[in-house]
Protein backbone atom coordinates (compact mmCIF):
# COMPACT_ATOMS: atom_id res chain seq x y z
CA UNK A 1 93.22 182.67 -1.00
CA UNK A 2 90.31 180.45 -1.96
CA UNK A 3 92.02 178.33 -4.05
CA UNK A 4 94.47 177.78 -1.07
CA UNK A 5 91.65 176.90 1.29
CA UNK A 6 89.96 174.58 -1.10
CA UNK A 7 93.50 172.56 -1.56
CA UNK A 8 94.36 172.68 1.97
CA UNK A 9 90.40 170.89 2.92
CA UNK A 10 91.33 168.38 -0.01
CA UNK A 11 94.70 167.47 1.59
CA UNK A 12 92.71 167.24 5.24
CA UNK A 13 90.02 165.39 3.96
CA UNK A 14 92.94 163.00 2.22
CA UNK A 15 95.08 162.41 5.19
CA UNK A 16 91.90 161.20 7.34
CA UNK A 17 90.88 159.00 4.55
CA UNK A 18 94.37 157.17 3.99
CA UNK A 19 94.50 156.73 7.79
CA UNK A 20 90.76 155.22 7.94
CA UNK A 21 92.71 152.15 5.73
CA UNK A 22 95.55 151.39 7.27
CA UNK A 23 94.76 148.37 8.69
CA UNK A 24 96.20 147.93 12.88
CA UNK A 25 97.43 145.09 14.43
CA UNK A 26 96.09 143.64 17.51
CA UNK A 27 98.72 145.59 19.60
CA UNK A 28 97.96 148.52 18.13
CA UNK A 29 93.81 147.74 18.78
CA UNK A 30 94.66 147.10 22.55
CA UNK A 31 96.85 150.04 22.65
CA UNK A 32 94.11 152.19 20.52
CA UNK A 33 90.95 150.73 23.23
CA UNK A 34 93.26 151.16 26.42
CA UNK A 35 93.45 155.29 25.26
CA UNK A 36 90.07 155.63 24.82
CA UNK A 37 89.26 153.82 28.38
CA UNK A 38 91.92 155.99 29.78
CA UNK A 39 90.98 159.07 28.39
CA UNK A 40 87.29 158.75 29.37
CA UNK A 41 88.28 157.93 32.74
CA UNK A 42 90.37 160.76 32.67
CA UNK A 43 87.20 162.83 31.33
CA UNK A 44 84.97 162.00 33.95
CA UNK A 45 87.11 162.56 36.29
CA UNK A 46 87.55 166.39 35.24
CA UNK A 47 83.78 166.24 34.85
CA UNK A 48 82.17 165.24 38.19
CA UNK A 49 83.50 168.00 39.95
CA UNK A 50 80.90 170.43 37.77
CA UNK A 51 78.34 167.78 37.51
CA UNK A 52 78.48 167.20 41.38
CA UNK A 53 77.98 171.01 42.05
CA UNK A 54 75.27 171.56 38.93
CA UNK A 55 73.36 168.23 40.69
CA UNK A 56 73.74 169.85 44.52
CA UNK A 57 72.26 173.10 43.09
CA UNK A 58 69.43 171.54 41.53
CA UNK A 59 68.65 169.04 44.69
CA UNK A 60 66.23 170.25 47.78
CA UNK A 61 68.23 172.52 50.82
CA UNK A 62 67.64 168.81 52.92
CA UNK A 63 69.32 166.80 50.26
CA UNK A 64 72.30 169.39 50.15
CA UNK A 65 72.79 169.68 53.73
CA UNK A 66 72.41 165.94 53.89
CA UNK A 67 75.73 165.75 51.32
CA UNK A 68 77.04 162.48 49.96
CA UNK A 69 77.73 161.47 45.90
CA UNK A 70 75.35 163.27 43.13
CA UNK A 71 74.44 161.62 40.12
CA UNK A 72 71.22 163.08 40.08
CA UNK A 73 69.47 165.65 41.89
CA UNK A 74 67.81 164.82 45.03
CA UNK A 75 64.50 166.45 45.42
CA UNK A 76 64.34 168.87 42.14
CA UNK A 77 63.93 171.95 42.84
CA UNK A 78 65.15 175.42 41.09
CA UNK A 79 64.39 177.77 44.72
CA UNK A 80 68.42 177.77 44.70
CA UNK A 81 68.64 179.08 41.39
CA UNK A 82 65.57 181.89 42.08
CA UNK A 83 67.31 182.97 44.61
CA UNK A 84 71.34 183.03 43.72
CA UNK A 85 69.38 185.65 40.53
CA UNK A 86 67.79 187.56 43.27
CA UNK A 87 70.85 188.42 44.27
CA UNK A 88 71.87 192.35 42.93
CA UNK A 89 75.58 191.25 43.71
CA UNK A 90 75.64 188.81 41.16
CA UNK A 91 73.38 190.57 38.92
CA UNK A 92 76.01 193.80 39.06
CA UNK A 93 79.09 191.31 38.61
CA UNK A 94 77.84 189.40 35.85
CA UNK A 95 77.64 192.56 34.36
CA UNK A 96 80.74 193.90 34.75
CA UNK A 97 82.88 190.86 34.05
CA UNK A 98 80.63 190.85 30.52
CA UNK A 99 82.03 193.79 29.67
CA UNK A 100 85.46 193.50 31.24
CA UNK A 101 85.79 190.31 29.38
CA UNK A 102 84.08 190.96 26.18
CA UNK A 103 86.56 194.44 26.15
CA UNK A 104 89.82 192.85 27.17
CA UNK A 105 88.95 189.85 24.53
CA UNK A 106 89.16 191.91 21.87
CA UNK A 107 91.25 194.84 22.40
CA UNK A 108 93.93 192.14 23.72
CA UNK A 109 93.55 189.85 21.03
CA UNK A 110 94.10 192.68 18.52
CA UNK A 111 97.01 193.89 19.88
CA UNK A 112 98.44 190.91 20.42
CA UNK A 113 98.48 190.02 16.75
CA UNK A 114 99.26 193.78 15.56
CA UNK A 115 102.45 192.84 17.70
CA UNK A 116 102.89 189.73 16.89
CA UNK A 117 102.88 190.44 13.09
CA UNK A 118 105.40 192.73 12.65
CA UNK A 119 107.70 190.74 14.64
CA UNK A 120 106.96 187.45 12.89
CA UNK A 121 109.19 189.78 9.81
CA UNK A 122 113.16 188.97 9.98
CA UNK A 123 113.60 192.23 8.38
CA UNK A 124 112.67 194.44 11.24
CA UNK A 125 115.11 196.14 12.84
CA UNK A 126 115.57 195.18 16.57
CA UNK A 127 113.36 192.23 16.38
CA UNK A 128 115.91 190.48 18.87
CA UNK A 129 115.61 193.16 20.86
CA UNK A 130 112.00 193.38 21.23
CA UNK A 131 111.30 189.79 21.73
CA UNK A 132 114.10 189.33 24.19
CA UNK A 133 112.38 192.53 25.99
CA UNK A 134 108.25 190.33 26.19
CA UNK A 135 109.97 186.80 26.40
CA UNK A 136 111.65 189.01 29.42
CA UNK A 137 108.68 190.03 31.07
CA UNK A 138 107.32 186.26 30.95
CA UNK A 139 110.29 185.17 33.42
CA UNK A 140 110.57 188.52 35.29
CA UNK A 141 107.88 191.16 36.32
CA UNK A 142 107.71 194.52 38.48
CA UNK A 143 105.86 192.39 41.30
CA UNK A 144 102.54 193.78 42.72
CA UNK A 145 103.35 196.62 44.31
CA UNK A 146 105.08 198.25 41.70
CA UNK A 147 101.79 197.18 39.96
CA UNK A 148 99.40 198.81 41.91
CA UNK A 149 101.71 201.71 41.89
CA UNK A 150 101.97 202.15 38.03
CA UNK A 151 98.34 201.80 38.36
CA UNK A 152 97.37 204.29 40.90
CA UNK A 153 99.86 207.03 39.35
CA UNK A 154 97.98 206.48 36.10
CA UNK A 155 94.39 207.59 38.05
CA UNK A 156 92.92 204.26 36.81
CA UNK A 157 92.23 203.03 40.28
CA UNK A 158 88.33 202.08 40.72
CA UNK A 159 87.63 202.08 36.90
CA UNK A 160 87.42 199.83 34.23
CA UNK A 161 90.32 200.15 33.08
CA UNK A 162 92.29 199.03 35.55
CA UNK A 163 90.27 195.65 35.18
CA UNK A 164 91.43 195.42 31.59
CA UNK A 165 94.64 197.50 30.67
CA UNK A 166 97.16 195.70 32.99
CA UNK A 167 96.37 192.23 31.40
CA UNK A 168 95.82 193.27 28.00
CA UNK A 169 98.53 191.34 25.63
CA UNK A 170 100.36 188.19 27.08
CA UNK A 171 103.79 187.44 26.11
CA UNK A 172 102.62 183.85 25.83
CA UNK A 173 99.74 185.09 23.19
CA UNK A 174 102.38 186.86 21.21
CA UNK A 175 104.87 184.12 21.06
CA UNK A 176 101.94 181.96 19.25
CA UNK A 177 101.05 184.29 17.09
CA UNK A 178 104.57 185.38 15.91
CA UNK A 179 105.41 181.68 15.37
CA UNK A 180 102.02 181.17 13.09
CA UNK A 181 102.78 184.13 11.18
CA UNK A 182 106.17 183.03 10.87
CA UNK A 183 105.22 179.86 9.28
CA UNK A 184 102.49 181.25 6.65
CA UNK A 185 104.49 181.92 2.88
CA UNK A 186 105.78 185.62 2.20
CA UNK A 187 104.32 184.94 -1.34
CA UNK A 188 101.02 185.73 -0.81
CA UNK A 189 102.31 189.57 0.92
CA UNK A 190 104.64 189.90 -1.81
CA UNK A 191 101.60 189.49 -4.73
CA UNK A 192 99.65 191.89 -2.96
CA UNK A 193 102.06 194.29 -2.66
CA UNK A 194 102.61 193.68 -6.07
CA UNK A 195 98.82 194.95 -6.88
CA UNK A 196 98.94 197.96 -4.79
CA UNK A 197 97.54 196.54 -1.10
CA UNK A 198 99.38 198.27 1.69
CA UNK A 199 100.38 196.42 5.05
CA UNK A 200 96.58 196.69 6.53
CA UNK A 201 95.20 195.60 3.96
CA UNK A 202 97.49 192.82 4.00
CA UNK A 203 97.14 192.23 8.19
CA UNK A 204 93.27 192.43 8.33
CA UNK A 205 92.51 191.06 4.68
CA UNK A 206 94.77 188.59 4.29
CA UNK A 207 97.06 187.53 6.91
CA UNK A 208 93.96 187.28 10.05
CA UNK A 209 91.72 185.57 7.55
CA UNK A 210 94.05 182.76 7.03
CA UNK A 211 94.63 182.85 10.82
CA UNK A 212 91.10 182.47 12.42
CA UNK A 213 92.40 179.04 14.02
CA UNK A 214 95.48 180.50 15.93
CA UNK A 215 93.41 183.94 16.76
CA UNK A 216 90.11 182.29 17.96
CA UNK A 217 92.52 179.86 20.34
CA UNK A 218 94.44 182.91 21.52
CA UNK A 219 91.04 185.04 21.84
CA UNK A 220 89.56 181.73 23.95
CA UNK A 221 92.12 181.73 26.20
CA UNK A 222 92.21 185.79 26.59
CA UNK A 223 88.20 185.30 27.66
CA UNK A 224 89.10 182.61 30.06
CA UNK A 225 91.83 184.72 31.86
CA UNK A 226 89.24 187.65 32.03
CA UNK A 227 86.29 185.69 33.18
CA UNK A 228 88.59 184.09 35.96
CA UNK A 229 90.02 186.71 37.46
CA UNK A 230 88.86 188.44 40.70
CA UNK A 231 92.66 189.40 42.10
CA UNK A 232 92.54 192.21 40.22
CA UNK A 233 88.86 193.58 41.18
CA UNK A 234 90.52 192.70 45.05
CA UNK A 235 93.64 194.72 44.36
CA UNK A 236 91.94 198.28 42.51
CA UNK A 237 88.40 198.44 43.04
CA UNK A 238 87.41 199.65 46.04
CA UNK A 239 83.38 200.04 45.02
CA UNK A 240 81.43 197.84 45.14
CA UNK A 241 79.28 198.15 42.05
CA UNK A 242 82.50 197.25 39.94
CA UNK A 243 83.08 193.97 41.71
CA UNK A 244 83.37 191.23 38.99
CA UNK A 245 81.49 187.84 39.41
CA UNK A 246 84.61 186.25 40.19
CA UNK A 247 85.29 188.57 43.03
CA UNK A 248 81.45 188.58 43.99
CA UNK A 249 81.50 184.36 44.06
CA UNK A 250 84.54 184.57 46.37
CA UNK A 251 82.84 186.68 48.48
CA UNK A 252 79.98 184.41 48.41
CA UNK A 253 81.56 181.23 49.40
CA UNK A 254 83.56 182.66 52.04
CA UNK A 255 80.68 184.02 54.04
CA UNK A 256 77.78 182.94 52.18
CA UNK A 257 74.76 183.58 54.67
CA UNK A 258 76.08 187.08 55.22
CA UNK A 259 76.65 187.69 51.56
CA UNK A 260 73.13 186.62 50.86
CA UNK A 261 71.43 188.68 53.67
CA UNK A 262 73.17 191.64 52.84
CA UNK A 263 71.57 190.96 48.91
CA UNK A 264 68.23 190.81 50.80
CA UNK A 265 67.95 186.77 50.49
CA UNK A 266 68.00 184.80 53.70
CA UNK A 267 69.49 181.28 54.02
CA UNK A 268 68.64 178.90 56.54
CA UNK A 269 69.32 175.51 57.04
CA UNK A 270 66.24 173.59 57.54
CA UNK A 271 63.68 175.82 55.27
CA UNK A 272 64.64 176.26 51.26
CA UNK A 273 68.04 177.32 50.90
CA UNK A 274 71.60 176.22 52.85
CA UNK A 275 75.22 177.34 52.10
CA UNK A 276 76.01 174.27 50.34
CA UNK A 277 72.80 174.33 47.44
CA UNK A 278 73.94 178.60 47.76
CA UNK A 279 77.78 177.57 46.75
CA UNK A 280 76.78 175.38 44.19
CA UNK A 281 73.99 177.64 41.91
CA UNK A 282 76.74 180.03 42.30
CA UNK A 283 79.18 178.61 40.95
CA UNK A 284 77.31 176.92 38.34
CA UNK A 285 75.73 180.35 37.31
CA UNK A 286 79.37 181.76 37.00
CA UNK A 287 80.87 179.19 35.08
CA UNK A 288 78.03 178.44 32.30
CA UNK A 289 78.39 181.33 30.61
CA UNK A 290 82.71 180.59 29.64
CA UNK A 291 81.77 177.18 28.96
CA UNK A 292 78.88 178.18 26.38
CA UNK A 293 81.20 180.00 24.21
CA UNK A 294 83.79 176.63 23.15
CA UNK A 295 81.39 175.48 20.74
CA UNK A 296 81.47 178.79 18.78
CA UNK A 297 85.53 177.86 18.59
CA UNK A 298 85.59 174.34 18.46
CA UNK A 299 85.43 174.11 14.91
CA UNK A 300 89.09 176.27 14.96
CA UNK A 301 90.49 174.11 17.13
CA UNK A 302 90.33 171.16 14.94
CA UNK A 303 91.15 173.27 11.88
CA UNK A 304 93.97 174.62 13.23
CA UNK A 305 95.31 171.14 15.03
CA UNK A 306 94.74 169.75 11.27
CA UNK A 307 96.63 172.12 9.78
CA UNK A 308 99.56 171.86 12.22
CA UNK A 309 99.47 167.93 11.62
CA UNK A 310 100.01 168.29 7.97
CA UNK A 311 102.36 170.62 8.16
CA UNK A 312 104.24 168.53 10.20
């Protein structure tokens, strides 16, 4: 397996160094500049939005009130921030969408790939079957109600699990998986079956090692889902201490001053804190934490978008 990493690096590292000489032509410049002007644009376009609300939050309750563009903050000042922590709803939610989503990300990535292996195998009998029944369930569902009723009859109603369970493998997920584990060479299963490993060994030794790119993106994308959600914290809990952050922001920018108040933190307009500077340490707070975990993965991303490159 090393020796197969170590040639696979040597055939990255050679593509990327043929490409660096191939001289362009001045078409191919232009075209090569106008992507990278368009892209950036594109960039900071997807970028101000966060930047706009991270500046408001960080800008005095005058300068927030007062609105207009944010390129900077207005005033510094972190009361905003000292406050939106204050605040035991977002305390409580914070922690239970770090648990919902650190459970969910793991347990769903899991089973998603002890699915999707098996199925990746010709062999198996009713493979057709079984991916016509998830490819099924990506165009057709039981609705909500049926949901919530599954759900209810199953006492998890108001617990964690109903936070985590009903969204725990993706037919999307599996479908990437199978298709990766399709594409890897039976060889390296068949040599070590052929000195005694049996098919765990062979899942968690062998086939997830050489699969960190695809599992890591599918695991990414799993957290995101979780971190998001709040419709399902609106649909089965009814306490209030297993709100999720998501569901607690919602709350907050619907009816922020009463949200606040009721958290024991009073907004005004004219003193420290308004709705707007509230919204936007808020949101900022809840968002930070998804975005701090893509440069743990980025390195997999670029593997695995390497890998797919050369194997054309």
């Amino acid at each position: 397996m090393e020796g197969t990493r170590t040639d696979l690096n040597t055939d990255i590292k050679a593509v990327i160094s043929a490409h660096k000489q191939i001289k362009q032509s001045p078409a191919e410049k232009i075209f090569t500049v106008s992507n990278y002007i368009f892209f950036a644009l594109l960039a900071l376009l997807m970028l101000y939005p966060f930047w706009y609300q991270l500046m408001m939050s960080l800008s005095s309750a005058n300068a927030a009130a007062a609105g207009g563009i944010f390129l900077w903050p207005k005033d510094f000042s972190l009361s905003t921030y000292q406050s939106v922590l204050r605040n035991r709803a977002i305390l409580s939610g914070f922690r239970v969408s770090v648990i919902v989503t650190v459970s969910g990300t793991l347990l769903g990535t899991l089973i998603s790939a002890m699915l999707a292996y098996p199925l990746s195998k010709l062999h198996l009998r009713g493979n057709a079957v079984f991916m016509f029944l998830i490819v099924f369930t990506m165009l057709f569902n039981g609705g909500m109600i049926p949901t919530y009723m599954l759900v209810r009859d199953l006492k998890m109603i108001d617990t964690f699990y109903a936070l985590i369970l009903p969204n725990l493998a993706g037919a999307f997920n599996i479908i990437i998986m199978r298709s990766f584990f399709a594409s890897l060479p039976s060889s390296l299963e068949e040599s070590a079956k052929i000195d005694g490993a049996n098919d765990l060994y062979i899942f968690f030794k062998i086939i997830i090692p050489l699969s960190m790119a695809t599992v890591a993106t599918i695991a990414l994308f799993t957290a995101v889902m979780y971190w998001n959600d709040f419709f399902s914290t609106v649909l089965y809990i009814r306490s209030k201490n297993l709100w999720s952050m998501q569901a607690e922001l919602r709350n907050l920018i619907m009816n922020t001053s009463q949200a606040m108040r009721d958290s024991g933190v009073e907004v005004t307009t004219s003193m420290t804190l308004t709705e707007n500077s509230v919204r936007a340490a808020s949101i900022i707070v809840t968002t930070t934490p998804i975005l701090l975990v893509y440069p743990f993965l980025q390195r997999y991303f670029v593997k695995g978008v390497m890998i797919g490159s050369i194997k054309g």
